[in-house]
Protein backbone atom coordinates (compact mmCIF):
# COMPACT_ATOMS: atom_id res chain seq x y z
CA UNK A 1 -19.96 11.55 21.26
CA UNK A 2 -18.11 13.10 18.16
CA UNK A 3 -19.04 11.08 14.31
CA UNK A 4 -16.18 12.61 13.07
CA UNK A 5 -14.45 10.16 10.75
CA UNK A 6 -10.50 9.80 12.38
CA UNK A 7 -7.71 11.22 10.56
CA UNK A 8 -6.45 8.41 9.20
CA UNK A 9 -9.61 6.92 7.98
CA UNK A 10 -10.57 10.56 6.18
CA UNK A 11 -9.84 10.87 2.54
CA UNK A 12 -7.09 12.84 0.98
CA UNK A 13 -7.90 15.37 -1.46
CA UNK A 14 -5.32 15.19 -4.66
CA UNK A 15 -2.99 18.66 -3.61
CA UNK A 16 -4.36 21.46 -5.79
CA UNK A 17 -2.41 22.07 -9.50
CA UNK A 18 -0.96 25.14 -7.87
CA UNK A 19 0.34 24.07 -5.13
CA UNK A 20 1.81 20.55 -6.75
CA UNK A 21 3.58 23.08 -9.01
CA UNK A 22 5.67 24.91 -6.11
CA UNK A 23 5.71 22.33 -3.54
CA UNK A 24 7.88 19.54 -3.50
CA UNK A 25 6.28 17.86 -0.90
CA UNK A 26 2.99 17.87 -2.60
CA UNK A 27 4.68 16.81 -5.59
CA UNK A 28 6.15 13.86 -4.17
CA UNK A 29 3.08 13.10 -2.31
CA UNK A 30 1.18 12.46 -5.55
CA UNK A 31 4.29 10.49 -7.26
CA UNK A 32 4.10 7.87 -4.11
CA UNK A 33 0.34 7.73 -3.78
CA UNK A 34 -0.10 7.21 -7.62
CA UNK A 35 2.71 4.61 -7.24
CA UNK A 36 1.20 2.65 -4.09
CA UNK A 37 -2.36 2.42 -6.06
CA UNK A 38 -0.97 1.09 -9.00
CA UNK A 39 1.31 -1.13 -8.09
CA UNK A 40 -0.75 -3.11 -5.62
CA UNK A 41 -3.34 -3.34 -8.02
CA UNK A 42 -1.23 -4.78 -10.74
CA UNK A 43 0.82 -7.05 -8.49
CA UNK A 44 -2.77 -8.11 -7.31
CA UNK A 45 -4.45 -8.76 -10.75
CA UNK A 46 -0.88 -10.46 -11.87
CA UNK A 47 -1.55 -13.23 -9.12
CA UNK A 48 -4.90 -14.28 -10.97
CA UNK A 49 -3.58 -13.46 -14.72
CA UNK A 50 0.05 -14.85 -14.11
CA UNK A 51 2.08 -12.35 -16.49
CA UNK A 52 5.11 -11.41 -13.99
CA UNK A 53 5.69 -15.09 -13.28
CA UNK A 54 3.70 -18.42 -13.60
CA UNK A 55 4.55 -19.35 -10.25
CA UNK A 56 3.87 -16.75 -7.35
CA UNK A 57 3.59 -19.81 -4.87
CA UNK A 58 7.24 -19.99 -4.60
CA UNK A 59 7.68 -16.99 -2.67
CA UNK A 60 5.16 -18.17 -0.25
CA UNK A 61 6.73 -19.40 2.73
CA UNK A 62 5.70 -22.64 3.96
CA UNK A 63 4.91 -21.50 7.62
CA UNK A 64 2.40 -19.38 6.00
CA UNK A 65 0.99 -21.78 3.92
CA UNK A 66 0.42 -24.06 7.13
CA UNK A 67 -1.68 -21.59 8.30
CA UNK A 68 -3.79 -20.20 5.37
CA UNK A 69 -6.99 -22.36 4.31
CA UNK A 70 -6.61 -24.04 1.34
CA UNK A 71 -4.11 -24.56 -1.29
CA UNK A 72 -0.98 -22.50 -1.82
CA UNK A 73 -2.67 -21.17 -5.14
CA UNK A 74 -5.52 -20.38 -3.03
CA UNK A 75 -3.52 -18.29 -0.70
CA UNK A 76 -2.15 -16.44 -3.70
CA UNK A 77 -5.75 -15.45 -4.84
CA UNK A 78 -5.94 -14.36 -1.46
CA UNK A 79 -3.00 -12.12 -1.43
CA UNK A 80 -4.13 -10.81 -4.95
CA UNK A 81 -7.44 -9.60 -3.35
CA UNK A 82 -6.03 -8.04 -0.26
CA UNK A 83 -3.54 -6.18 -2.48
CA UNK A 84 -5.96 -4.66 -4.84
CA UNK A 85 -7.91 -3.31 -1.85
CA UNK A 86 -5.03 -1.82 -0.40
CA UNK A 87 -4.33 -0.20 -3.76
CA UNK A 88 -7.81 1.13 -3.55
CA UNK A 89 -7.30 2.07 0.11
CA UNK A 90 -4.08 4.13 -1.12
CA UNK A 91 -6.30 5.79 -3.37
CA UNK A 92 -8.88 6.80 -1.40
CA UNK A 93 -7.59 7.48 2.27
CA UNK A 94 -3.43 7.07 1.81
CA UNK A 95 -2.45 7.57 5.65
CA UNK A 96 -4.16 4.30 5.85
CA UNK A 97 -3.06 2.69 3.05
CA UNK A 98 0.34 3.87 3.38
CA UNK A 99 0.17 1.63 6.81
CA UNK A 100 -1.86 -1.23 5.32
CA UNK A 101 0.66 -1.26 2.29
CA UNK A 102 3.88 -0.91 4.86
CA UNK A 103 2.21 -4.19 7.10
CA UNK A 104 1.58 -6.33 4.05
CA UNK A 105 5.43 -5.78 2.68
CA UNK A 106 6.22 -6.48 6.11
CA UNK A 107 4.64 -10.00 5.80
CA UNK A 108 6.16 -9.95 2.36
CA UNK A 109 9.30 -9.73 3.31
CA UNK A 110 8.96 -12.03 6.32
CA UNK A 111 7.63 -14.98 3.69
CA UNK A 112 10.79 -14.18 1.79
CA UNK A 113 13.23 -14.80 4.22
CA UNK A 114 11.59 -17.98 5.47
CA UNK A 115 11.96 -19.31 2.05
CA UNK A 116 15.58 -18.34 1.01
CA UNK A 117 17.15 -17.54 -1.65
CA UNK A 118 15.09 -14.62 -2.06
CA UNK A 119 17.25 -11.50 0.18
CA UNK A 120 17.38 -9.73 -2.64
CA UNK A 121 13.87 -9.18 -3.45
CA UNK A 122 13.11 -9.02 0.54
CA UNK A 123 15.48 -5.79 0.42
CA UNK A 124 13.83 -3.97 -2.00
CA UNK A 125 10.22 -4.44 -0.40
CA UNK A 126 12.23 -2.97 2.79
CA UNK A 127 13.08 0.11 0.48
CA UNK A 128 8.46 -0.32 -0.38
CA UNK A 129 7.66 -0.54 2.99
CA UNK A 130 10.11 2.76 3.63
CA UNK A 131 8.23 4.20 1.04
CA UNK A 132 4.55 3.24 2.47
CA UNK A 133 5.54 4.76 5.32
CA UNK A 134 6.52 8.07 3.87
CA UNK A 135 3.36 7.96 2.16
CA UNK A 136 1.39 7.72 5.20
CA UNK A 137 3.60 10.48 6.85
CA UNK A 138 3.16 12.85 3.95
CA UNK A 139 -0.85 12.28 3.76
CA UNK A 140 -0.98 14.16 7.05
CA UNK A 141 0.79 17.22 5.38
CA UNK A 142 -1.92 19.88 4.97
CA UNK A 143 -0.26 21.05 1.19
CA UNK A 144 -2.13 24.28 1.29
CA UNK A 145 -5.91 23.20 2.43
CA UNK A 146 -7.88 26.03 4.62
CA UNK A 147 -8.79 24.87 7.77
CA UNK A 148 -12.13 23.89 6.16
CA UNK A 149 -10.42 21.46 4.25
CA UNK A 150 -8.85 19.57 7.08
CA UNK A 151 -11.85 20.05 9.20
CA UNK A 152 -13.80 17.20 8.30
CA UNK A 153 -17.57 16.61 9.15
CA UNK A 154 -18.71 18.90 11.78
């Protein structure tokens, strides 16, 4: 029975200075995965400090709300946790979190469109989740690692 950890779970060296300087794939690489940590973190913290908006429940469908223990303000604290993990995850291993990230603005946008009124800001998580998912896709690249690199735990 193999203990290798699977690709997806492995973590993602940051691409070497050399190679981020002639490869445009590293390059953007880095740019997404720097943007899919920080973002979720801040959109995550903002639930519990309130600076974007003082109301995040409104975007919270009330199908979902039916569902999720608690109050809707609860559920937002929720939502803040699970997206400063998956900043974290981003971070650390960004095939996965480029597919945690890409689920969660799925569910985004779903909550969006329930409610109304809000197409607008359901379109450009589509153009996120796009994003996520070129992030994941581009954490499989090997940007100039030896074999020993991508080898992982023998």
């Amino acid at each position: 029975m193999s203990t290798a950890v699977p690709a997806v779970l492995r973590p993602v060296p940051v691409p070497r200075s050399d190679v981020l300087r002639r490869d445009p794939a590293a390059q953007a690489f880095l740019l997404l995965r720097l943007a899919f940590t920080v973002a979720p973190i801040l959109f995550g913290l903002d639930k519990f400090a309130e600076v974007l908006t003082n109301d995040w429940t409104r975007y919270l469908a009330g199908e979902f709300n039916d569902i999720i223990p608690g109050s809707a303000q609860d559920a937002m604290y929720l939502v803040g946790g699970v997206e400063i993990l998956a900043g974290l995850v981003v971070l650390v291993a960004p095939r996965l979190g480029g597919l945690l990230v890409a689920g969660w603005l799925a569910g985004i946008i779903v909550s969006l469109l329930l409610v109304g009124g809000y197409g607008d800001i359901a379109l450009r998580d589509f153009g996120l989740l796009v994003g996520a998912l070129t992030l994941a896709r581009l954490a499989a690249a090997d940007f100039g690692r030896t074999p020993a690199d991508t080898r992982g735990p023998s």
